[in-house]
Protein backbone atom coordinates (compact mmCIF):
# COMPACT_ATOMS: atom_id res chain seq x y z
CA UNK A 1 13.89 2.94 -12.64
CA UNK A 2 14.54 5.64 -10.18
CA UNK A 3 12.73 6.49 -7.34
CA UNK A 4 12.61 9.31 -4.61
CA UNK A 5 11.30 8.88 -0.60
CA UNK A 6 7.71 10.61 -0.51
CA UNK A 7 6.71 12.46 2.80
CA UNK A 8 3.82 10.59 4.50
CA UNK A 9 3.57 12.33 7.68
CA UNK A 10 6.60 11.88 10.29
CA UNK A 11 7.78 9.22 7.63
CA UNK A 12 8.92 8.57 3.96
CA UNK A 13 7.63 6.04 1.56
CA UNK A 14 8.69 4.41 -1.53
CA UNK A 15 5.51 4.50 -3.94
CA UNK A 16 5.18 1.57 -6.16
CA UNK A 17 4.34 1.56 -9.94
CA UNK A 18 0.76 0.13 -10.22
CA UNK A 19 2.35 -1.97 -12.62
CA UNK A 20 4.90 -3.58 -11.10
CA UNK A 21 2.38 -4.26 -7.91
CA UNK A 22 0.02 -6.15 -10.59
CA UNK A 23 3.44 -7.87 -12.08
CA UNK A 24 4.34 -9.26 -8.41
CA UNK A 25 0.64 -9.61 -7.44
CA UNK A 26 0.76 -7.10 -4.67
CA UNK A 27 -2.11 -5.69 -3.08
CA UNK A 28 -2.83 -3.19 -0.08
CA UNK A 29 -3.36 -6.40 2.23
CA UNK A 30 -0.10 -8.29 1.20
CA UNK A 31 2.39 -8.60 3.90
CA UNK A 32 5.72 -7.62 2.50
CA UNK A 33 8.68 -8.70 4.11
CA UNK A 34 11.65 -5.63 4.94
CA UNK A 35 15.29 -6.94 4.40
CA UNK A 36 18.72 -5.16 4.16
CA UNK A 37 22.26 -6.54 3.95
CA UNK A 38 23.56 -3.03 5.30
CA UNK A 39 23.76 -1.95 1.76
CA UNK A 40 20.63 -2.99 -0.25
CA UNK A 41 17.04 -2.77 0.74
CA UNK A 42 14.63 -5.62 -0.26
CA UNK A 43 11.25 -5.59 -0.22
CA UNK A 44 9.04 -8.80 -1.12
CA UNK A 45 6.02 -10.22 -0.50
CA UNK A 46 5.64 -13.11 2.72
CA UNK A 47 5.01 -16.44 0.35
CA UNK A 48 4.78 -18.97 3.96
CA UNK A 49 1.63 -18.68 5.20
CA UNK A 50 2.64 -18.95 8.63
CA UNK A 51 5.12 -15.76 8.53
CA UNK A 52 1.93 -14.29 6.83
CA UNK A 53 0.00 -14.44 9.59
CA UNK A 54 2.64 -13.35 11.91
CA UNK A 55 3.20 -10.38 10.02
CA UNK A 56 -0.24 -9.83 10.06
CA UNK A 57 -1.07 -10.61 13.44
CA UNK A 58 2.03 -8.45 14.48
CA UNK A 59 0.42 -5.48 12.50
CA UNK A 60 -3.19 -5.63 14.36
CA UNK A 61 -0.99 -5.87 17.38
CA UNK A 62 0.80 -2.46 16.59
CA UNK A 63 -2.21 -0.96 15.16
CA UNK A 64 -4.27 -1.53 18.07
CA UNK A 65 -1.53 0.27 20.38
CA UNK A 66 -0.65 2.75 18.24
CA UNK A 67 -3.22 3.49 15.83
CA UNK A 68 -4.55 6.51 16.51
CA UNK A 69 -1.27 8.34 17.09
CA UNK A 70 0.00 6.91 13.38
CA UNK A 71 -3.22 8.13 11.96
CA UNK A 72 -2.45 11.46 13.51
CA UNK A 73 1.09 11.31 12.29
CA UNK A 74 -0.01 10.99 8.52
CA UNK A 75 -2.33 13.76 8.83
């Protein structure tokens, strides 16, 4: 499968097949986990709860600062 970068405002985004979310049992509230090895880029979802709610509790952080200038940005 091939895949382009999708403008979302100042950004780009990789959109997901709705069938490989249902086949990995992503949603819009899972916390997926960003890796590279300089090369490859890896997303997955967090499985251990406790980097779950780090992610998580590092998002609200962010979105709280910056929310309103991100929602301005994808507009």
């Amino acid at each position: 499968m091939f895949k382009f970068l999708t403008k979302v405002g100042n950004s780009e985004a990789v959109v997901i097949d709705k069938a490989i979310l249902s086949l990995l049992k992503i949603t819009k509230n899972t916390p997926l986990e960003i890796t590279t090895d300089g090369k490859n880029l890896v997303i997955s979802p967090v499985s251990d709860p406790k980097k779950a709610q780090e992610v998580k509790k590092a998002f609200q952080s962010v979105k709280k600062r910056f929310g309103r200038a991100l929602k301005n940005l994808a507009s």
